[in-house]
Protein backbone atom coordinates (compact mmCIF):
# COMPACT_ATOMS: atom_id res chain seq x y z
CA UNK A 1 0.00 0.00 0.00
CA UNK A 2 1.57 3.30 -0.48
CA UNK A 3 2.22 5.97 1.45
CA UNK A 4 0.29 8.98 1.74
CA UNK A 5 1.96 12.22 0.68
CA UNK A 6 3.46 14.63 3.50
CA UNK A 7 2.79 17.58 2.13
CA UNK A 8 -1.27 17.10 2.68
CA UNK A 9 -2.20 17.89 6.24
CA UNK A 10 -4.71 16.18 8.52
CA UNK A 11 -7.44 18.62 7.61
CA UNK A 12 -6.75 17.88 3.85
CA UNK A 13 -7.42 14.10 4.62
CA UNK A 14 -10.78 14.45 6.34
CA UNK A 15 -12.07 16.49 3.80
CA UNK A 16 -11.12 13.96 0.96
CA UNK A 17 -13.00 11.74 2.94
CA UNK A 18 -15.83 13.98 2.78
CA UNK A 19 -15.97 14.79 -0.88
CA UNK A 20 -17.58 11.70 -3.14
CA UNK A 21 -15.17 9.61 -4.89
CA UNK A 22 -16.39 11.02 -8.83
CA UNK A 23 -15.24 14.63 -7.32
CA UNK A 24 -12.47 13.78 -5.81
CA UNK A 25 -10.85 11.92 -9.25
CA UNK A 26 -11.74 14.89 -10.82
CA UNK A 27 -10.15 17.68 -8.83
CA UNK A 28 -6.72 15.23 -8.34
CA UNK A 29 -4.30 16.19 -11.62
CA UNK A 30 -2.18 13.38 -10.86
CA UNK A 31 -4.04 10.83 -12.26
CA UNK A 32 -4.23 10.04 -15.88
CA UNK A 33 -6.72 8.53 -18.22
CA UNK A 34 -5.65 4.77 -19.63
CA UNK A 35 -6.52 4.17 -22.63
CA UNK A 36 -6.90 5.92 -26.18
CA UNK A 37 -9.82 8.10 -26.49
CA UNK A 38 -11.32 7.61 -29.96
CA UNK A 39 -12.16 10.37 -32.34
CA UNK A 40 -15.14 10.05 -34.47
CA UNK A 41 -14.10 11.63 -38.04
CA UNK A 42 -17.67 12.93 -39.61
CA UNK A 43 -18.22 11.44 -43.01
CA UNK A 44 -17.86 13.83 -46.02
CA UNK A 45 -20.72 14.10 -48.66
CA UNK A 46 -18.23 14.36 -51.47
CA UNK A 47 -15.61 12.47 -52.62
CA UNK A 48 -12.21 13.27 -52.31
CA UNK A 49 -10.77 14.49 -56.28
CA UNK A 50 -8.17 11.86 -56.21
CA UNK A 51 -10.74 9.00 -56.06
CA UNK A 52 -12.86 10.63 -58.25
CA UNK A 53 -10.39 10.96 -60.87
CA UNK A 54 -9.07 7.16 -60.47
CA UNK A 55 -13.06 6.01 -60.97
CA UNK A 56 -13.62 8.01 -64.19
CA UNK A 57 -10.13 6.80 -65.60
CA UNK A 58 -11.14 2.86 -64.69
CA UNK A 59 -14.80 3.54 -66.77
CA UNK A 60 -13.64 4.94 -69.55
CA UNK A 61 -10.70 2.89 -69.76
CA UNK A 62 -13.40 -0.37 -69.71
CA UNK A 63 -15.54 1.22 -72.43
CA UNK A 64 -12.45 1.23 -74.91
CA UNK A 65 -11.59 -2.45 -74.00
CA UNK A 66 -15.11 -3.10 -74.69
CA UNK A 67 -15.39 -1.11 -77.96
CA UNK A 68 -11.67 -2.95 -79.04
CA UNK A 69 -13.27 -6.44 -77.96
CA UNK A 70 -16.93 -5.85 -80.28
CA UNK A 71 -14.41 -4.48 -83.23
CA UNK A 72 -11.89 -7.25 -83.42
CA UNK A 73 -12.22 -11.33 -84.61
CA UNK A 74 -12.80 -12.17 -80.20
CA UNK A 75 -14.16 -15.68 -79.78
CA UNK A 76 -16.80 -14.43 -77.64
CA UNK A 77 -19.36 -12.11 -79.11
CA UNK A 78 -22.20 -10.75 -77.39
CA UNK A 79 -23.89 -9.18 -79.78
CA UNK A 80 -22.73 -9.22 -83.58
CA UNK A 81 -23.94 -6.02 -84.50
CA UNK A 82 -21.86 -2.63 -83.57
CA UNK A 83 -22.82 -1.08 -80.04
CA UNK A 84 -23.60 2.50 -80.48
CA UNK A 85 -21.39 4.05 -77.39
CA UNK A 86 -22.45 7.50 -75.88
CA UNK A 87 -19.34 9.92 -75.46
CA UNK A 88 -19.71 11.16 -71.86
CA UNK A 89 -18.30 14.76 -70.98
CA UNK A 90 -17.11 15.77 -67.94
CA UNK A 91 -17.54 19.68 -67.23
CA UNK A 92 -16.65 18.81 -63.37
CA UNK A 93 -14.22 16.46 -61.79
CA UNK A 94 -16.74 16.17 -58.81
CA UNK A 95 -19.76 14.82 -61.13
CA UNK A 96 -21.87 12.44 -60.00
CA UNK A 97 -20.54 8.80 -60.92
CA UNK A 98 -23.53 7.34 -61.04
CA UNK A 99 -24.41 8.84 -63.88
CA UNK A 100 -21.47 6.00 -65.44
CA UNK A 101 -23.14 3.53 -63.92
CA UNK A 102 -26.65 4.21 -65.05
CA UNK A 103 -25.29 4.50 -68.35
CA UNK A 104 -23.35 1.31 -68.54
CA UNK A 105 -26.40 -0.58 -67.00
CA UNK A 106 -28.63 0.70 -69.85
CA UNK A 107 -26.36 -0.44 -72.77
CA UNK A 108 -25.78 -3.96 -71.25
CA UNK A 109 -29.92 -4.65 -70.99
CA UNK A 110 -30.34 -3.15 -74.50
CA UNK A 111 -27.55 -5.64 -75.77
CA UNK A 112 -27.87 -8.78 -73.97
CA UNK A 113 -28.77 -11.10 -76.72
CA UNK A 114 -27.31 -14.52 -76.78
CA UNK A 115 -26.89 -16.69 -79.82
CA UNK A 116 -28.96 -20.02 -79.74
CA UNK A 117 -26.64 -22.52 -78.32
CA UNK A 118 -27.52 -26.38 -78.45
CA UNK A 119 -27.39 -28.89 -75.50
CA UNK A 120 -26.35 -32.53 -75.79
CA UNK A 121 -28.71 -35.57 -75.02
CA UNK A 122 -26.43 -36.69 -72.28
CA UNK A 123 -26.07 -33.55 -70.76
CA UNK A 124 -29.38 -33.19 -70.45
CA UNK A 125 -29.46 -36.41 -69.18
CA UNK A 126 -26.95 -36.01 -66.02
CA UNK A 127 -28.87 -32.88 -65.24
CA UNK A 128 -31.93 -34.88 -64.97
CA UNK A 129 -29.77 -37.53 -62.48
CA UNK A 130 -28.56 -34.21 -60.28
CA UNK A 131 -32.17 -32.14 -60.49
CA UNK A 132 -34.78 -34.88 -60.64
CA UNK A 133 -38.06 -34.30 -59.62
CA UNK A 134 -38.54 -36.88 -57.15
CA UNK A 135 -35.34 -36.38 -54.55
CA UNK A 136 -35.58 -38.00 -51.59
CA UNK A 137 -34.83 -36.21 -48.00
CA UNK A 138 -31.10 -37.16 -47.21
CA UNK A 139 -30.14 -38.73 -43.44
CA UNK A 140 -27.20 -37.53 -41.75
CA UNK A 141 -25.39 -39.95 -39.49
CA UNK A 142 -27.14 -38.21 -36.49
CA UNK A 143 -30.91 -39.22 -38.08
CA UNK A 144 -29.94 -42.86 -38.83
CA UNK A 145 -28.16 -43.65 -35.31
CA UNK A 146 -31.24 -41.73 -33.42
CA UNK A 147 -33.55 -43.98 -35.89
CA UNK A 148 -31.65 -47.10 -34.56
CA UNK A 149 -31.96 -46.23 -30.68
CA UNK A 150 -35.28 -45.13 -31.44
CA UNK A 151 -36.41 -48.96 -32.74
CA UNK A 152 -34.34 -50.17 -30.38
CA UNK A 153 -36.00 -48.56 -27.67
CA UNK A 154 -39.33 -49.32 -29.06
CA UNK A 155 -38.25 -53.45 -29.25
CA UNK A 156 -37.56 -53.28 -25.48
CA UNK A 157 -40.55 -51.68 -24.41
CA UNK A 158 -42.60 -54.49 -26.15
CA UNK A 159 -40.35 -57.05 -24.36
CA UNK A 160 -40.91 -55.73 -21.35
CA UNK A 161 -44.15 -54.91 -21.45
CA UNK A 162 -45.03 -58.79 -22.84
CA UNK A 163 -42.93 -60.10 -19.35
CA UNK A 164 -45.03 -57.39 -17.13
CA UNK A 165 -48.70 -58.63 -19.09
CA UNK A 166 -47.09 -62.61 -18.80
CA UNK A 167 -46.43 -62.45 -15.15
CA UNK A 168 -49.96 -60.52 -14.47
CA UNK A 169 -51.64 -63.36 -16.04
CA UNK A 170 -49.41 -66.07 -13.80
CA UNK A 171 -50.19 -64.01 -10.66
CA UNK A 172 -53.98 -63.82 -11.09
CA UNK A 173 -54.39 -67.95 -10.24
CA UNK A 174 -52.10 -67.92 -7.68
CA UNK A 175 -52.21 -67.04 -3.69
CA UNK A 176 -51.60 -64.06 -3.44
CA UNK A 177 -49.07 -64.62 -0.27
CA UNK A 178 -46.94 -67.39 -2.37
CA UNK A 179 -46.49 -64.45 -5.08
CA UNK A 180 -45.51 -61.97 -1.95
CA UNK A 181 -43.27 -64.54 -0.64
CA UNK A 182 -41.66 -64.85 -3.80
CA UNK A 183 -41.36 -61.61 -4.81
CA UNK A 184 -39.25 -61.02 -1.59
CA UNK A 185 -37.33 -64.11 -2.56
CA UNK A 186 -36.18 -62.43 -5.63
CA UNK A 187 -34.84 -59.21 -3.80
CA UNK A 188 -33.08 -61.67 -1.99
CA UNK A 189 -31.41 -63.31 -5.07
CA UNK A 190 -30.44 -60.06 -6.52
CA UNK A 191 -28.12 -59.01 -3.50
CA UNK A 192 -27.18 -63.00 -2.81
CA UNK A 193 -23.05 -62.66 -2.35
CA UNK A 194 -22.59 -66.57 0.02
CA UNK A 195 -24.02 -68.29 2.42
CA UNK A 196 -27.65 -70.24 2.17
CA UNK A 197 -30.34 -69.84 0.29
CA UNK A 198 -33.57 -69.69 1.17
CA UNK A 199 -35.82 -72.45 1.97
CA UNK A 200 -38.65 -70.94 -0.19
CA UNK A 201 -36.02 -70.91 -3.33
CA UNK A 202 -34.50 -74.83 -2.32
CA UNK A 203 -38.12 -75.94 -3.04
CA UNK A 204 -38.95 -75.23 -6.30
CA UNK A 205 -37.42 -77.94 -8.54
CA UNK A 206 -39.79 -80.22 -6.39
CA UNK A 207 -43.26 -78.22 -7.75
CA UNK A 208 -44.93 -78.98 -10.74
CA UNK A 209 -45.14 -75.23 -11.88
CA UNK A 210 -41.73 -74.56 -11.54
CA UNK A 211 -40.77 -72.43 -14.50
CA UNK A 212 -44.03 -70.00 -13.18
CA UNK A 213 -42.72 -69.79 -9.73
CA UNK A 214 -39.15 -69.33 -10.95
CA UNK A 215 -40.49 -66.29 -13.28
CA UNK A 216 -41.62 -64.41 -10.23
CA UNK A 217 -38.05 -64.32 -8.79
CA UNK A 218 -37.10 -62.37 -11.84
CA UNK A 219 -33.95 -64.51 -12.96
CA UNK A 220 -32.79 -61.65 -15.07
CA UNK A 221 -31.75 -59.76 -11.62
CA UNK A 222 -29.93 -62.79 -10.38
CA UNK A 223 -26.39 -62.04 -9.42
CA UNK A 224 -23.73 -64.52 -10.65
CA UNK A 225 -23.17 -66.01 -7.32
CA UNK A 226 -27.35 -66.90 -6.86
CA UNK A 227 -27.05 -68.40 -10.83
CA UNK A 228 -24.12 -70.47 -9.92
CA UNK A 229 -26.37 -71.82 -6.52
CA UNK A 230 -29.56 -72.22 -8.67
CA UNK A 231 -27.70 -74.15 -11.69
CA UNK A 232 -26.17 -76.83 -8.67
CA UNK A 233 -29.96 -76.80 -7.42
CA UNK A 234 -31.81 -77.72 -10.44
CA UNK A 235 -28.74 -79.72 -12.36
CA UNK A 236 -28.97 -82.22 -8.92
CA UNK A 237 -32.90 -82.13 -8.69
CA UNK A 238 -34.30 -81.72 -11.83
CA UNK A 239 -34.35 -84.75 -14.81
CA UNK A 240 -32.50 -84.26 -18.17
CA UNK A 241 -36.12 -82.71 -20.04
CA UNK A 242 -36.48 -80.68 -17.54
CA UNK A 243 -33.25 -79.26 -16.57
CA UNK A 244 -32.29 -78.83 -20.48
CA UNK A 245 -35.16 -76.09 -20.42
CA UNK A 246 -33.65 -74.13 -17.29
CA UNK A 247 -30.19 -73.97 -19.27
CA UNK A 248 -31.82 -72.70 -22.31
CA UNK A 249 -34.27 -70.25 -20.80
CA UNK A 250 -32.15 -69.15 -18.02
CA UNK A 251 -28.54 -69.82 -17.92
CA UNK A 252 -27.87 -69.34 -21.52
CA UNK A 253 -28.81 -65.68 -22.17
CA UNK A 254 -27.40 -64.63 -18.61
CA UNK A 255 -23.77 -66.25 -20.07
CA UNK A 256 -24.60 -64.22 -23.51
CA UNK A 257 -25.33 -61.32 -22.08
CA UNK A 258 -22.31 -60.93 -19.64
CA UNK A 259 -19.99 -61.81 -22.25
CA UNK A 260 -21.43 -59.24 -24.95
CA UNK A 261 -21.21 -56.47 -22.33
CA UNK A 262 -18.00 -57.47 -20.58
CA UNK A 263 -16.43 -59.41 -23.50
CA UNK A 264 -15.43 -62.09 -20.91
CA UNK A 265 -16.94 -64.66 -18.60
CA UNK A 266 -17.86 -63.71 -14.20
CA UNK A 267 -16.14 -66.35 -12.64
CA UNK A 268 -19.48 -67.62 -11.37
CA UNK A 269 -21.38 -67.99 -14.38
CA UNK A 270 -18.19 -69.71 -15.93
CA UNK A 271 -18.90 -72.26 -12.50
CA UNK A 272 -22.23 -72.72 -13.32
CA UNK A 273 -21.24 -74.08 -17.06
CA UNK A 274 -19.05 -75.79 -15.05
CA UNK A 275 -21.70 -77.65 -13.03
CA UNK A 276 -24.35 -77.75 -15.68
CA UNK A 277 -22.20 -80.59 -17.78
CA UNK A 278 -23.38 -82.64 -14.66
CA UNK A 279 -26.08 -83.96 -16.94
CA UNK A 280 -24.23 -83.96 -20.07
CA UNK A 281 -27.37 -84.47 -22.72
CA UNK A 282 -28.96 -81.37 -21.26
CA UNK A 283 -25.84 -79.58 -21.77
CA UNK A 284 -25.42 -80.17 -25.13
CA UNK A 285 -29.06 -80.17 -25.97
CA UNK A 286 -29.72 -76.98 -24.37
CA UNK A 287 -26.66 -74.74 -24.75
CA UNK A 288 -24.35 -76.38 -27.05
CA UNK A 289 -26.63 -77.20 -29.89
CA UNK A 290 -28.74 -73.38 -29.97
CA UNK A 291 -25.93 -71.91 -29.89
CA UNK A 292 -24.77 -73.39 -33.71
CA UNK A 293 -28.33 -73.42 -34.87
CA UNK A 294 -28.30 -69.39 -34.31
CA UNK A 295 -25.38 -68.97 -36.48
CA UNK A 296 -27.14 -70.93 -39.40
CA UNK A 297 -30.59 -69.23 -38.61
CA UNK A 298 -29.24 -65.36 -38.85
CA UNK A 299 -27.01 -66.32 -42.02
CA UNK A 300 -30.10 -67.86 -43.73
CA UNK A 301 -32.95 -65.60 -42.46
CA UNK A 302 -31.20 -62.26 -41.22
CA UNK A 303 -33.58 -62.75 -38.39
CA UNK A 304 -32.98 -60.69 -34.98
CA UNK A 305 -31.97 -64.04 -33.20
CA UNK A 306 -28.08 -63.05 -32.03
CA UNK A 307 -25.63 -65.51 -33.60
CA UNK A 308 -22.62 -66.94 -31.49
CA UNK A 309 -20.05 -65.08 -31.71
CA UNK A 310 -16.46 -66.93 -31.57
CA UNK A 311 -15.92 -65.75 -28.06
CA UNK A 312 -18.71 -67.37 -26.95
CA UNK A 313 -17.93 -70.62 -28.79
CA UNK A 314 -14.24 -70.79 -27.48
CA UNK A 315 -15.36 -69.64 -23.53
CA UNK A 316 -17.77 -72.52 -23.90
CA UNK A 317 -15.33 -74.90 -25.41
CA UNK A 318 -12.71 -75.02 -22.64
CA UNK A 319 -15.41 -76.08 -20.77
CA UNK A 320 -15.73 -78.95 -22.58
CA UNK A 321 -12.08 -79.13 -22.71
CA UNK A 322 -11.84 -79.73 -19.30
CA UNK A 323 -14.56 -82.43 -18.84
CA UNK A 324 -14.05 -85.79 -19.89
CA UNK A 325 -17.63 -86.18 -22.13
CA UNK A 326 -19.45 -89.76 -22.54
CA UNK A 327 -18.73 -91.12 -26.07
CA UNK A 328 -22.14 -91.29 -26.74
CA UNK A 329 -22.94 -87.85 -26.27
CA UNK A 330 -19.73 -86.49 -28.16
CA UNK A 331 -21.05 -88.71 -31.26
CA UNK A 332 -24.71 -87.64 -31.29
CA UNK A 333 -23.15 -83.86 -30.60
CA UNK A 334 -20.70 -84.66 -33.65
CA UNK A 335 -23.81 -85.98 -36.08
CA UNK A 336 -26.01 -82.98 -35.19
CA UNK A 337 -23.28 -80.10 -35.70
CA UNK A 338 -22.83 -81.40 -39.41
CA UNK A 339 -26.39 -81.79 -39.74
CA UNK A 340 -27.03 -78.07 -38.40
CA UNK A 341 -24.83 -76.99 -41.13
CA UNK A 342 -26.92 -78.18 -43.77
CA UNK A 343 -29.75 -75.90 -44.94
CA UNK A 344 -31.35 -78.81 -46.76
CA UNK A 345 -29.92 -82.38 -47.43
CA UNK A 346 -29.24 -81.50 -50.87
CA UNK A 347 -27.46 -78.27 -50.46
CA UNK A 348 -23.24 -78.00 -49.23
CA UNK A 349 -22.59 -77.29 -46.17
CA UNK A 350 -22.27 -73.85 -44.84
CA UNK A 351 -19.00 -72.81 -43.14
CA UNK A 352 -19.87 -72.02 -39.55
CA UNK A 353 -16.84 -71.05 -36.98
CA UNK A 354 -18.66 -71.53 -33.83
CA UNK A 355 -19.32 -74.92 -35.36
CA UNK A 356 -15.56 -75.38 -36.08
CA UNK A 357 -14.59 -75.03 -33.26
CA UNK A 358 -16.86 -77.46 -30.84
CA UNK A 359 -15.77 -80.12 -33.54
CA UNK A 360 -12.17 -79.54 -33.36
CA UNK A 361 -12.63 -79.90 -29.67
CA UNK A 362 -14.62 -82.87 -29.89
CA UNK A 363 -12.08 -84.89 -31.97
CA UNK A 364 -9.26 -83.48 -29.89
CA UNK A 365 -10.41 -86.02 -27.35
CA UNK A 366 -9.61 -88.71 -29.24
CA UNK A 367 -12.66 -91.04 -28.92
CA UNK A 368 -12.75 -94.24 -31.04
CA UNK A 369 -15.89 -93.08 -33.10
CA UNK A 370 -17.84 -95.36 -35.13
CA UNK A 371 -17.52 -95.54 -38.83
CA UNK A 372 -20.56 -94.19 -39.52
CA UNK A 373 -19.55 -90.90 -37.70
CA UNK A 374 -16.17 -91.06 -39.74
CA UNK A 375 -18.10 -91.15 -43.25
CA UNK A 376 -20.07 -88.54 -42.09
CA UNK A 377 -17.25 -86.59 -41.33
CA UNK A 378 -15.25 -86.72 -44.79
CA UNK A 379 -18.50 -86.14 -46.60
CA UNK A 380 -18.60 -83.12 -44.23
CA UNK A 381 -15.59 -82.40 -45.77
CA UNK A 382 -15.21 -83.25 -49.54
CA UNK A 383 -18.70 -81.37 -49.62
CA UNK A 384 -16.86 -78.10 -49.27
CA UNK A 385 -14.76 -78.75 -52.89
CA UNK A 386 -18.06 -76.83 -54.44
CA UNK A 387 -17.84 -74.29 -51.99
CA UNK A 388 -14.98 -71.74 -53.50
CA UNK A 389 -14.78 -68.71 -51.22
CA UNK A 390 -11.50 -69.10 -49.05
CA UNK A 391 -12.57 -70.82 -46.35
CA UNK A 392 -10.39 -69.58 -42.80
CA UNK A 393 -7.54 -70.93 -40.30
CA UNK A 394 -10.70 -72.75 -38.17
CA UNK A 395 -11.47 -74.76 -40.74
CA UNK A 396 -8.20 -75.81 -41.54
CA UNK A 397 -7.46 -76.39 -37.91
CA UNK A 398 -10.52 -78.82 -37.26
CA UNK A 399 -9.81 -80.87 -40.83
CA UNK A 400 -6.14 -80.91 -39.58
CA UNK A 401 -7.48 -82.60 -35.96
CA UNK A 402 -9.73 -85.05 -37.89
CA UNK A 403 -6.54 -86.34 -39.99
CA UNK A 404 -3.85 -86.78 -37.50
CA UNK A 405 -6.27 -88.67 -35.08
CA UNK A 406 -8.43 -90.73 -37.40
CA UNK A 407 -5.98 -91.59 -40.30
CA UNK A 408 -5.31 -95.11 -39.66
CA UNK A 409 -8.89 -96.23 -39.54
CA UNK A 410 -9.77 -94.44 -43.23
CA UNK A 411 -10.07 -96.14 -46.57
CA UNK A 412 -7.72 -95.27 -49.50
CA UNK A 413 -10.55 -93.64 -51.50
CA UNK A 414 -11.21 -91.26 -49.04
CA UNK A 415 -7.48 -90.54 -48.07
CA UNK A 416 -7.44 -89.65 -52.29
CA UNK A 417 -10.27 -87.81 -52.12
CA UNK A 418 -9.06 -85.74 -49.02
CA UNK A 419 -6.03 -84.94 -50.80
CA UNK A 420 -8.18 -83.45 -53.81
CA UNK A 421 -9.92 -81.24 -51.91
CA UNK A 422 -6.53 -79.95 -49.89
CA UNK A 423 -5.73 -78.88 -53.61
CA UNK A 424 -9.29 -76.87 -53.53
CA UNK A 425 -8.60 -75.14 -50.49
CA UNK A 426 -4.80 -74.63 -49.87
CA UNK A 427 -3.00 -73.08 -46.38
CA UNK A 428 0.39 -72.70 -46.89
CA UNK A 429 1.35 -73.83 -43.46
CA UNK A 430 -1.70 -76.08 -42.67
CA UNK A 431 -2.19 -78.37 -45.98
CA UNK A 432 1.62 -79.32 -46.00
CA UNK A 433 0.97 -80.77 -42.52
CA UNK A 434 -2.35 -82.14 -43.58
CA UNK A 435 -0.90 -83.98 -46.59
CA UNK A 436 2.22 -85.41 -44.90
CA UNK A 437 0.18 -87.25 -42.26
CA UNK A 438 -2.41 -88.59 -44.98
CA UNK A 439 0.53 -90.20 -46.72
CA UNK A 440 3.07 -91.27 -44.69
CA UNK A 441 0.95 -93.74 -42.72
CA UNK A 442 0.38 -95.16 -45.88
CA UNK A 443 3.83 -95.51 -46.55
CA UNK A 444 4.50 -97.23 -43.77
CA UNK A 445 1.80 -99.47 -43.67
CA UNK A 446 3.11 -100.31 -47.60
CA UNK A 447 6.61 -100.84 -46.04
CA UNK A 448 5.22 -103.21 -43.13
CA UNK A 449 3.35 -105.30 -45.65
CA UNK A 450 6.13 -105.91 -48.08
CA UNK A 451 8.31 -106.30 -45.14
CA UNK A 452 6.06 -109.01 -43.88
CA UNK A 453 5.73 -110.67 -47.16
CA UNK A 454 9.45 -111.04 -47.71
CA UNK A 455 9.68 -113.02 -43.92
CA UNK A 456 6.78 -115.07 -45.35
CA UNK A 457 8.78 -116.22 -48.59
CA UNK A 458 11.83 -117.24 -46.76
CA UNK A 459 10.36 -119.32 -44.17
CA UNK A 460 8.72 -121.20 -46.79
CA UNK A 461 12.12 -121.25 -48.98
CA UNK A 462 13.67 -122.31 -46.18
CA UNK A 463 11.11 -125.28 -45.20
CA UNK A 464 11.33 -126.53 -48.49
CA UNK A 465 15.12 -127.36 -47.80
């Protein structure tokens, strides 16, 4: 803060004080104005002679080049007969220019006639495409996204308001104390972390309207651990019909869903597959097997049914990786992928890599499956010579598995015709591999035989001695 001066004396001060701050800014000389003070120049009526002068030099200076331009062989004529110019005086360097102007306007309209020019067919034709009567409104990006969310918001309303009408219609037969019961059940279930369940819950596999009872707990709100305790539940208590119906209802779309939001498996759900391949049929019946047919459904129909994505397939596959599967199952599994993967009977099999991938896995176990499961397997196969899009790596990988573990127990003809359809569809670092193991067991099953057959003729040379 700075200091006051000494010259001013107390009196001096209080007075300031006194005096309102406007006055007192005024009567101090010390203090100067910031800032420039602008200074409003008044317009003239007139324009300065120097201007003036340059203006009446550019017109007449444009009249000549338009009088030399009319005269002379130019390519571009407006008007072939001779313009009649006006000579324009000027008594007074300050006249009026828009007496020019007038002027020039006046012998322009008199002597704007164009020749006749004609137009080509197809340019008349592309300015028909460009100006066509019947345009249609364009969509940004912004309209077609906000038309999207729009119908998608519209599709989930419907859903939900089909579950709310559903579960009405269940609740109007039923006491109404069981439906309060459960409906405090279910707010149980969606907070469920450990421990028990309750004793309400335990008893449903044991009623005959289960799935109606099981609807009012809301199994959508389920956390993972409650799915995980309510798979063990109804995979011990419930038979293979019945059970195959609570994995595809319920524990199916709950895995979907977590993996297409969190593009990986909860630990708990990943349990529950776990303990659903307690009954084996119902596992493959009711997850396995609706999971290929939705690939084949949305590639033939385009309907709204999701397809399986390959994370799905290869989350579910280690499953399978890691449980040893009844032979009997795998085969029936095996027969109904490569019939899923037929349209019709007549029609080639379409490439599927969810499908791919659970067969791959399947043969990597290394079952001894029956011939009729092998033939249907290399017609699976030699089926896909009329097929000639480039087919990819999983495809490959799975014919690859079928060779180097069921080789030995394959005809010659179908070894040959294996080897054609390699040539069809060629990987360079999969086919080499693929060929090599068709033909050297065949080599050395040649090799054994004529070995054998030499050890045959001397012991009989050597008896006839």
């Amino acid at each position: 803060m700075g200091k006051l001066n000494r010259t001013l004396e107390k009196h001096d001060i209080i007075r300031q004080k006194s005096i309102p701050l406007p006055q007192q800014l005024s009567n101090n000389k010390s203090i100067l104005k910031h800032g420039k003070i602008k200074k409003i120049k008044s317009e003239d009526k007139y324009l300065d002679s120097k201007l003036s002068k340059k203006i009446i030099k550019q017109a007449k200076q444009q009249i000549i080049d338009i009088k030399e331009e009319e005269e002379g062989n130019g390519i571009i004529q407006i008007n072939p007969q001779k313009p009649s110019f006006h000579k324009f005086t000027f008594n007074n360097e300050k006249e009026d220019i828009s007496l020019i102007n007038q002027k020039t306007n006046e012998y322009l309209h008199k002597n704007e006639t164009f020749d006749n020019t004609q137009i080509l067919q197809q340019d008349l034709d592309a300015f028909d495409k460009f100006m066509s009567a019947d345009l249609k409104e364009r969509q940004n990006l912004v309209d077609i996204i906000s038309d999207r969310l729009t119908e998608k918001k519209t599709e989930l309303n419907t859903e939900i308001l089909g579950e709310y009408k559903d579960t009405k219609n269940l609740t109007k037969n039923m006491n109404p104390k069981i439906v309060e019961m459960y409906r405090d059940v279910s707010k149980v279930l969606s907070q469920y972390r450990s421990g028990k369940l309750p004793k309400a819950f335990k008893i449903i596999p044991s009623l005959n309207d289960w799935e109606n009872i099981l609807t009012l707990t809301d199994p959508d709100k389920w956390t993972a651990g409650a799915m995980y305790q309510a798979t063990k539940l109804f995979a011990s208590n419930l038979n293979n019909r019945l059970v195959q119906r609570f994995y595809h209802k319920i524990l199916l779309p709950r895995v979907r869903d977590d993996i297409s939001e969190y593009k990986k498996l909860n630990y708990h759900l990943y349990q529950a597959l776990y303990k659903a391949m307690y009954k084996q049929g119902a596992f493959f019946k009711g997850i396995i097997i609706p999971l290929c047919e939705s690939t084949i459904i949305t590639s033939i129909s385009q309907d709204n049914i999701p397809a399986c994505s390959l994370r799905e397939a290869f989350i579910l596959g280690t499953v399978l990786q890691k449980n040893s599967i009844n032979i009997l199952h795998a085969c029936a599994t095996i027969l109904k992928l490569i019939e899923i993967s037929k349209p019709s009977p007549f029609d080639a099999p379409m490439y599927s890599g969810p499908i791919s991938i659970f067969l791959r896995i399947l043969l990597d176990k290394k079952y001894e499956l029956p011939y009729k499961v092998q033939d249907k397997l290399i017609d699976y196969y030699i089926q896909f010579k009329d097929n000639k899009t480039q087919l990819p790596v999983l495809w490959h990988q799975c014919l690859l598995s079928f060779v180097t573990n069921y080789i030995s127990s394959l005809p010659e003809s179908s070894k040959n015709d294996l080897l054609e359809l390699i040539k069809c569809h060629f990987h360079p670092k999969i086919s080499p591999v693929v060929q090599n193991n068709i033909k050297i067991p065949s080599k050395l099953l040649n090799n054994l035989i004529n070995h054998i057959d030499h050890i045959i003729v001397k012991e009989s040379l050597l008896m006839e001695e």
